[in-house]
PDB file of N, CA and C in Angstrom:
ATOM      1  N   UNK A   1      31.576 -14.736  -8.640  1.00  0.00           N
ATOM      2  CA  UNK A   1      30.438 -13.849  -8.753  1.00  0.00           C
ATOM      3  C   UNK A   1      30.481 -12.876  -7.572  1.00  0.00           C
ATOM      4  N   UNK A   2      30.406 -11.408  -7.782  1.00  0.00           N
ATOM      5  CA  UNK A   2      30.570 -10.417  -6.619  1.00  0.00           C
ATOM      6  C   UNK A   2      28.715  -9.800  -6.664  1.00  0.00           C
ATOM      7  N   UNK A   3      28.818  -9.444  -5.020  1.00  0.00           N
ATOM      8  CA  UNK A   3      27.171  -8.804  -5.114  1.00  0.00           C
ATOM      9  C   UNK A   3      26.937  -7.484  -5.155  1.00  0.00           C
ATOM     10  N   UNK A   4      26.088  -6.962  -4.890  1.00  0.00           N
ATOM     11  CA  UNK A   4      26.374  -5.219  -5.109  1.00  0.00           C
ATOM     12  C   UNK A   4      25.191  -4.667  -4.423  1.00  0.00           C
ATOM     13  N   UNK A   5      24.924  -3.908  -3.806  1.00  0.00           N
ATOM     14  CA  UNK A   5      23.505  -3.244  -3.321  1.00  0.00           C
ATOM     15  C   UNK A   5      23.049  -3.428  -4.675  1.00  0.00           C
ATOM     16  N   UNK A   6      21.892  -3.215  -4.248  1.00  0.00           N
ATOM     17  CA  UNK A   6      20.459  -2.809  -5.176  1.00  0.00           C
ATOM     18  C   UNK A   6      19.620  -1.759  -5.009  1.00  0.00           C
ATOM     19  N   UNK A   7      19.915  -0.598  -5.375  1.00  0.00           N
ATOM     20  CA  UNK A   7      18.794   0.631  -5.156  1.00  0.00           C
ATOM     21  C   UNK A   7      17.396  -0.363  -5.559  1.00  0.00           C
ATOM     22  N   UNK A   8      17.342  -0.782  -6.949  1.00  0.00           N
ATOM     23  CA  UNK A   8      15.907  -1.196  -7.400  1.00  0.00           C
ATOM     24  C   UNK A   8      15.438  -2.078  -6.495  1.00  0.00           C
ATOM     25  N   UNK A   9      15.785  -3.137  -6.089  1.00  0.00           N
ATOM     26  CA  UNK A   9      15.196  -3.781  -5.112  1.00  0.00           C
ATOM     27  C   UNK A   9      14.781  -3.921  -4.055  1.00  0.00           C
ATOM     28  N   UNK A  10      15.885  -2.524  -3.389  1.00  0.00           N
ATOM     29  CA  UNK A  10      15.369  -1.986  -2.373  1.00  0.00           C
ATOM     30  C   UNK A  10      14.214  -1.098  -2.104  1.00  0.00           C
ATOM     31  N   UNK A  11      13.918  -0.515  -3.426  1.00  0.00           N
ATOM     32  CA  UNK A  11      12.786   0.141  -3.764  1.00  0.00           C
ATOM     33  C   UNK A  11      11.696  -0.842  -4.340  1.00  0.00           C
ATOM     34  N   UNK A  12      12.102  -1.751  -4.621  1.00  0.00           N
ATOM     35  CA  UNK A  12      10.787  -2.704  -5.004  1.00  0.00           C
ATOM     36  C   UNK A  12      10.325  -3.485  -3.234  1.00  0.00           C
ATOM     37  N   UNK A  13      10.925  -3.719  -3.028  1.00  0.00           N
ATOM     38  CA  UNK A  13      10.571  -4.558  -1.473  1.00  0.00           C
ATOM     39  C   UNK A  13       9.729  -3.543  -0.404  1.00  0.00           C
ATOM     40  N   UNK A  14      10.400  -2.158  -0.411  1.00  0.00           N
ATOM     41  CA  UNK A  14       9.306  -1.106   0.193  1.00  0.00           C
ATOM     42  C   UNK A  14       8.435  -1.085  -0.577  1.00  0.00           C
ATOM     43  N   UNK A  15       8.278  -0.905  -2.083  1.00  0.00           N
ATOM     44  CA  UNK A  15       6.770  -0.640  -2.452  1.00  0.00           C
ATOM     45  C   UNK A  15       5.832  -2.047  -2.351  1.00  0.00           C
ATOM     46  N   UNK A  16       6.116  -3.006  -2.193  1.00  0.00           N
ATOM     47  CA  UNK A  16       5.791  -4.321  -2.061  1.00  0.00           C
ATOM     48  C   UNK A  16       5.095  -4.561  -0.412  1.00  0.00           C
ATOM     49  N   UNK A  17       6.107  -4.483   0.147  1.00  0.00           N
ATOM     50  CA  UNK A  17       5.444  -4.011   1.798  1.00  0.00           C
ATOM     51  C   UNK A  17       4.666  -2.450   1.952  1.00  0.00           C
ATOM     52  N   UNK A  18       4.722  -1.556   1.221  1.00  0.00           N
ATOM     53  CA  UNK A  18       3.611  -0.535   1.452  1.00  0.00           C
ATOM     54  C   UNK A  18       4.139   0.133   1.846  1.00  0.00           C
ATOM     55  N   UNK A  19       5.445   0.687   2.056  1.00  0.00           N
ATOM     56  CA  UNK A  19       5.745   1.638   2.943  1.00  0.00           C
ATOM     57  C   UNK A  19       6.433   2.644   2.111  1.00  0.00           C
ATOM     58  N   UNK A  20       5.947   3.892   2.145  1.00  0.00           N
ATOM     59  CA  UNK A  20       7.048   5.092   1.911  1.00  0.00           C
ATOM     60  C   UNK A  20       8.250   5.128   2.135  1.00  0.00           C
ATOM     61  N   UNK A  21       9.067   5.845   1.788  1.00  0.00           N
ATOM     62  CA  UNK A  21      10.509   6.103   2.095  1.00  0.00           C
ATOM     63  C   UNK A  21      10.760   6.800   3.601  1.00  0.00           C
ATOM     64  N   UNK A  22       9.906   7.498   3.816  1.00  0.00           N
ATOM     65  CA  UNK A  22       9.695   7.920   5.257  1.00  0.00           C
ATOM     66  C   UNK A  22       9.635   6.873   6.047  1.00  0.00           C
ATOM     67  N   UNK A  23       8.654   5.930   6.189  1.00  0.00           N
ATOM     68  CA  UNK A  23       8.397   4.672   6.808  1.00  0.00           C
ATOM     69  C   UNK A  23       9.377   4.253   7.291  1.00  0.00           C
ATOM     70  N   UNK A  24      10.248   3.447   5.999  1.00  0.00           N
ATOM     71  CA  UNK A  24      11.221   2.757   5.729  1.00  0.00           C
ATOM     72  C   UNK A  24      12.212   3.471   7.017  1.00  0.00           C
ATOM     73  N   UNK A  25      13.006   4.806   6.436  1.00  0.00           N
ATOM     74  CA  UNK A  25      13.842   5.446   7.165  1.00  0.00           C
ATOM     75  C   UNK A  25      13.269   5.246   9.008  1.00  0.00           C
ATOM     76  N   UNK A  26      12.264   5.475   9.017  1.00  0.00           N
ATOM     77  CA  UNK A  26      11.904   5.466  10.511  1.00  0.00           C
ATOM     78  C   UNK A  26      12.215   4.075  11.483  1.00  0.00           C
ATOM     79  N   UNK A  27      11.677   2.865  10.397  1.00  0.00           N
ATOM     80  CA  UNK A  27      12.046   1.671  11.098  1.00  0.00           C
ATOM     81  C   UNK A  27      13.471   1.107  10.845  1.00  0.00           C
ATOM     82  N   UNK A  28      14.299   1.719  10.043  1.00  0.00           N
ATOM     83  CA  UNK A  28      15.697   1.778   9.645  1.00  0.00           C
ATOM     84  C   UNK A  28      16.718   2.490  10.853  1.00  0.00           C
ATOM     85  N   UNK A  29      15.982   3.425  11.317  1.00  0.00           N
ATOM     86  CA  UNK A  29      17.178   4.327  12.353  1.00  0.00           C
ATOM     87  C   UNK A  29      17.798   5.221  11.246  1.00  0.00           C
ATOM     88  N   UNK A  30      17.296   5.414   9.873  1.00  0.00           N
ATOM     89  CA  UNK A  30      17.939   6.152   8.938  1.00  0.00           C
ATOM     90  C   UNK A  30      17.195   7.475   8.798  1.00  0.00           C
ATOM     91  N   UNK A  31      17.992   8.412   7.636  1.00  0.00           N
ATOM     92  CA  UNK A  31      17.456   9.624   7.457  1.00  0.00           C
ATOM     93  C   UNK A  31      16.574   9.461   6.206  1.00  0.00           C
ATOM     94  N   UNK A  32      15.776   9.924   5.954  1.00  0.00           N
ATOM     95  CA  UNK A  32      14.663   9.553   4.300  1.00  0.00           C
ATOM     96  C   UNK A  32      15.627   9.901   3.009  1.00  0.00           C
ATOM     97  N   UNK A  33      16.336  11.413   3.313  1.00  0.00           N
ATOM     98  CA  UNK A  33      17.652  11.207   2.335  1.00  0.00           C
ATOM     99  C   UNK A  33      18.361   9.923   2.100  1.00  0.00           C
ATOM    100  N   UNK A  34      18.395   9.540   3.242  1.00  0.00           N
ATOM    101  CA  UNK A  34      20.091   8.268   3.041  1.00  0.00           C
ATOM    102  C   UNK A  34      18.937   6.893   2.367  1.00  0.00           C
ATOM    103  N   UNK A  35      17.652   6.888   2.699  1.00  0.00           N
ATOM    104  CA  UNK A  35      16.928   5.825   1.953  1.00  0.00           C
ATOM    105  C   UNK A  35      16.831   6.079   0.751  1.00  0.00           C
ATOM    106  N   UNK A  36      16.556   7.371   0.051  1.00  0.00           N
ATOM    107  CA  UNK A  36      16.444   7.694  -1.306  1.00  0.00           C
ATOM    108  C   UNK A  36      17.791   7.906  -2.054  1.00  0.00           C
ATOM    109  N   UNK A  37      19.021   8.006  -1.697  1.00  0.00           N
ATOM    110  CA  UNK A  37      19.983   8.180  -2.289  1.00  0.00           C
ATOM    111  C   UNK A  37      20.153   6.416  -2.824  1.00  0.00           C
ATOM    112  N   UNK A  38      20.478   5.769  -1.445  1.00  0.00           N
ATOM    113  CA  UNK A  38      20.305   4.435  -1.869  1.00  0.00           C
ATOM    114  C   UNK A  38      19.562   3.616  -2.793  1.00  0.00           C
ATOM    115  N   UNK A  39      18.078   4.062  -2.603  1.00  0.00           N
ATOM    116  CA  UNK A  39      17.360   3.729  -4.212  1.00  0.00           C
ATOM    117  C   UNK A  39      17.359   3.594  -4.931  1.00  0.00           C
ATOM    118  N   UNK A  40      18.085   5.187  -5.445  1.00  0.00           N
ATOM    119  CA  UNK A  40      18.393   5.832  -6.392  1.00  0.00           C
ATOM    120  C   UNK A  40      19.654   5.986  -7.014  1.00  0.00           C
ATOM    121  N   UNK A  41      20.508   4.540  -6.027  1.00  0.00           N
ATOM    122  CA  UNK A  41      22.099   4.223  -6.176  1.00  0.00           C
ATOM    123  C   UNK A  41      22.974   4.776  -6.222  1.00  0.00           C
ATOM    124  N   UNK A  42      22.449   6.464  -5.677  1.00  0.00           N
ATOM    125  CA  UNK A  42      23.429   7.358  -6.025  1.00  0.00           C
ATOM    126  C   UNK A  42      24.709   6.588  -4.204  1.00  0.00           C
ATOM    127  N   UNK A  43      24.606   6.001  -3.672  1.00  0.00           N
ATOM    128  CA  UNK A  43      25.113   5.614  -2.296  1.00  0.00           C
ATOM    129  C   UNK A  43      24.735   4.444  -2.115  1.00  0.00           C
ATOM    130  N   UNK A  44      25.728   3.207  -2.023  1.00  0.00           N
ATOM    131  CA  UNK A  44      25.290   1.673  -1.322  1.00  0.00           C
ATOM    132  C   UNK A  44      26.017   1.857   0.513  1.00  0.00           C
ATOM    133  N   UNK A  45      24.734   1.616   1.038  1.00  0.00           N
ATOM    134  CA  UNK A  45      24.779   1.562   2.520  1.00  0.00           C
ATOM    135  C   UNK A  45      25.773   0.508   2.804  1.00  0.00           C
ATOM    136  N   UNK A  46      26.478   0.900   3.849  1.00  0.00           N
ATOM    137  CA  UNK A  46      27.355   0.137   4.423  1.00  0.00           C
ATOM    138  C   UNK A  46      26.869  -1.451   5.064  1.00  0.00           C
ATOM    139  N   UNK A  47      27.022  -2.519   5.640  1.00  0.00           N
ATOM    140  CA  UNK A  47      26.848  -3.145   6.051  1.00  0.00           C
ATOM    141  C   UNK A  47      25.676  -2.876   7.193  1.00  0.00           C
ATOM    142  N   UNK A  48      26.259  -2.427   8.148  1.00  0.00           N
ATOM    143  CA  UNK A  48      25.036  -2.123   9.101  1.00  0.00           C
ATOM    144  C   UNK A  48      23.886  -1.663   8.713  1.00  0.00           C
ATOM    145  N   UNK A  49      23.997  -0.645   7.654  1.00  0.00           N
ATOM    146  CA  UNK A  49      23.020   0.247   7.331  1.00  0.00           C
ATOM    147  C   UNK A  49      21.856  -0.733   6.244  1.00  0.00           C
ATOM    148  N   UNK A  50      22.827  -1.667   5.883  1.00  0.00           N
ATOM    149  CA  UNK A  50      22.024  -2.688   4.629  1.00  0.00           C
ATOM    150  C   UNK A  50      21.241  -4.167   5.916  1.00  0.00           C
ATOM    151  N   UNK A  51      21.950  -3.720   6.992  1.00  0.00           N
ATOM    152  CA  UNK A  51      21.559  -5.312   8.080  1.00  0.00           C
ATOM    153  C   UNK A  51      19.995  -4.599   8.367  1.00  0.00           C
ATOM    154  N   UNK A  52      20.044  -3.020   8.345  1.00  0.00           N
ATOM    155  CA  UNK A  52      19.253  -2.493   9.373  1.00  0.00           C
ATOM    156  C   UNK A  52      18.113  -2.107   8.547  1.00  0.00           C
ATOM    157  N   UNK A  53      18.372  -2.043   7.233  1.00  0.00           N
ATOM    158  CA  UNK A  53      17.141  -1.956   5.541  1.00  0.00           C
ATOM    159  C   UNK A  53      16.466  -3.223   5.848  1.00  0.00           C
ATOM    160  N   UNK A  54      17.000  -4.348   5.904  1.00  0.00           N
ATOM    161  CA  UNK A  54      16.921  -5.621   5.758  1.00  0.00           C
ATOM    162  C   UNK A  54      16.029  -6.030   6.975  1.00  0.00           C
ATOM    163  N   UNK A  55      16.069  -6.044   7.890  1.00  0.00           N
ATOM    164  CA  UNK A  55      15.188  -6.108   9.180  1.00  0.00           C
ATOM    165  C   UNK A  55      14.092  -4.717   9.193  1.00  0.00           C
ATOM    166  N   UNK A  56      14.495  -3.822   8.640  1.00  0.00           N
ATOM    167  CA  UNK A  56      13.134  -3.418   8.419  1.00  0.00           C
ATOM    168  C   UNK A  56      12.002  -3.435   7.793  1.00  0.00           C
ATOM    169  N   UNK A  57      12.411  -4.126   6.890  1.00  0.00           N
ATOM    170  CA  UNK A  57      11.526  -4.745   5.280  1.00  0.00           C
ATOM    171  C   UNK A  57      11.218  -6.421   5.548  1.00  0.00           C
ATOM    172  N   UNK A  58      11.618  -6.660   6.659  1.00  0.00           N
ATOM    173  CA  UNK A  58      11.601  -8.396   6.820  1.00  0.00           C
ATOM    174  C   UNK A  58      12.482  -9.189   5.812  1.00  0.00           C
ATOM    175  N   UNK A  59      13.150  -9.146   5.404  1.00  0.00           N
ATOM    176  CA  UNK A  59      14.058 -10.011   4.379  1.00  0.00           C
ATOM    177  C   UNK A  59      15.565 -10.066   4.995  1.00  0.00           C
ATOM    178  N   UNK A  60      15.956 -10.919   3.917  1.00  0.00           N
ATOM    179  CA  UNK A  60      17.585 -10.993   4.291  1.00  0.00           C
ATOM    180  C   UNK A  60      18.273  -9.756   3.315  1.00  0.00           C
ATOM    181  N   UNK A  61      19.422  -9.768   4.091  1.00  0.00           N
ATOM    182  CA  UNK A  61      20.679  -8.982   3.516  1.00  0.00           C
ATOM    183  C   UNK A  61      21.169  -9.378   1.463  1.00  0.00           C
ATOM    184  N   UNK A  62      20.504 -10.516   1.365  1.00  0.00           N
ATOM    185  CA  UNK A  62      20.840 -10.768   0.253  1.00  0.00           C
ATOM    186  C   UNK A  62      19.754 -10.666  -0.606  1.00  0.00           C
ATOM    187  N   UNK A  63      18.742 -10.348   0.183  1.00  0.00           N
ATOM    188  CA  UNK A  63      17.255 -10.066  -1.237  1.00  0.00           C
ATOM    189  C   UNK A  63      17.643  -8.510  -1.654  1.00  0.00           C
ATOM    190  N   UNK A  64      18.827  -7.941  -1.064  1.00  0.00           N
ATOM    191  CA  UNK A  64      18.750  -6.617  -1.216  1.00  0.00           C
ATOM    192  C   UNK A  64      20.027  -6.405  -1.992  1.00  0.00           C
ATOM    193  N   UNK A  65      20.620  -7.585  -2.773  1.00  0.00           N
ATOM    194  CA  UNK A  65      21.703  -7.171  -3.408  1.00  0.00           C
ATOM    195  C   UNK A  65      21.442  -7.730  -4.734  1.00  0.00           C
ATOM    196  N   UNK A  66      22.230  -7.666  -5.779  1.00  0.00           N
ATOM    197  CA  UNK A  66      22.440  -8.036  -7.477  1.00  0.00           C
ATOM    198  C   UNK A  66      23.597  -8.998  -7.288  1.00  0.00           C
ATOM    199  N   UNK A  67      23.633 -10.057  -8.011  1.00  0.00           N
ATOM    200  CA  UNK A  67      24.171 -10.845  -8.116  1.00  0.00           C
ATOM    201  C   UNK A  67      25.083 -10.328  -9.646  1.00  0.00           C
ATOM    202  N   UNK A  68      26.622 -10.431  -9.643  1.00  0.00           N
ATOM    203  CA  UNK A  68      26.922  -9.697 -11.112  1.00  0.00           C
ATOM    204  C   UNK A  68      28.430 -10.687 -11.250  1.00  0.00           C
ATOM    205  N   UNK A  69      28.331 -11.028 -12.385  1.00  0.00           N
ATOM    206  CA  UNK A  69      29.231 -11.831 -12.809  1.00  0.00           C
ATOM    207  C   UNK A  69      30.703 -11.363 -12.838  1.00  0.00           C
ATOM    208  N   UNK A  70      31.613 -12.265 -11.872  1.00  0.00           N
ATOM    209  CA  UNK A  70      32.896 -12.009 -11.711  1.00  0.00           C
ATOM    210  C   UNK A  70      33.709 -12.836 -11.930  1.00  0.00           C
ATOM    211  N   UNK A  71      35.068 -12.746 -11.955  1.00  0.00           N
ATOM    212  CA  UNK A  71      36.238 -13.718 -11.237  1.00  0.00           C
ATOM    213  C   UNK A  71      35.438 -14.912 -10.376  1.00  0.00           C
ATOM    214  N   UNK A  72      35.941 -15.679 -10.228  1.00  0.00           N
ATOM    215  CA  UNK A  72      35.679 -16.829  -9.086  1.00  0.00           C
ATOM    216  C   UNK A  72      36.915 -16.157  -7.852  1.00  0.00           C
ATOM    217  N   UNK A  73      35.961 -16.739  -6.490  1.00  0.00           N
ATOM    218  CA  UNK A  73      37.381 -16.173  -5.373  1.00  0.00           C
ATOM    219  C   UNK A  73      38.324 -16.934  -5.929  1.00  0.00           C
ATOM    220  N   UNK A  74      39.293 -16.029  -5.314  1.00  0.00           N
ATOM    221  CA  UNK A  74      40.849 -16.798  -5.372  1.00  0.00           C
ATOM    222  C   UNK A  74      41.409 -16.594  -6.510  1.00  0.00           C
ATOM    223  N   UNK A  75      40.670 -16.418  -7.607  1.00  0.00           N
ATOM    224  CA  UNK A  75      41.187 -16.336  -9.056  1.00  0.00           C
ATOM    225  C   UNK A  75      41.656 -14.762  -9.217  1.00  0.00           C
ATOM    226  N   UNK A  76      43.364 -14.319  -9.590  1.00  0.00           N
ATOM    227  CA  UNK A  76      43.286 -13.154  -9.665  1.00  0.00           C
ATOM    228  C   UNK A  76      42.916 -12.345 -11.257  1.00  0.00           C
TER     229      UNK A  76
END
């Protein structure tokens, strides 16, 4: 099973905590573009950028991804 960002969830967890996309970006260290592209899946944030969504929304790195059916590791 491989994971994948989540624009939607990332947009459900800010509207859930109350915060605008502005907000978000501010306690992110991000730009409000780079939060709405992500949303809007047009862009999945890199690692840091998903550590730094994730501590700003209070959750883990993994409430912010999709779980999507794959290969098992190791299996080519």
């Amino acid at each position: 099973m491989s994971h994948q960002f989540s624009g939607r969830r990332l947009r459900d967890i800010r509207g859930q905590r109350g915060l605008s996309r502005e907000q978000l970006a501010v306690r992110a260290g991000m730009s409000m573009s780079a939060v709405a592209r992500a949303e809007q899946g047009h862009t999945a944030p890199g690692v840091d950028r998903a550590a730094a969504l994730a501590e700003a929304l209070d959750v883990q790195i993994a409430d912010l991804l999709d779980a999507k059916p794959g290969p098992a590791a190791g299996v080519p």
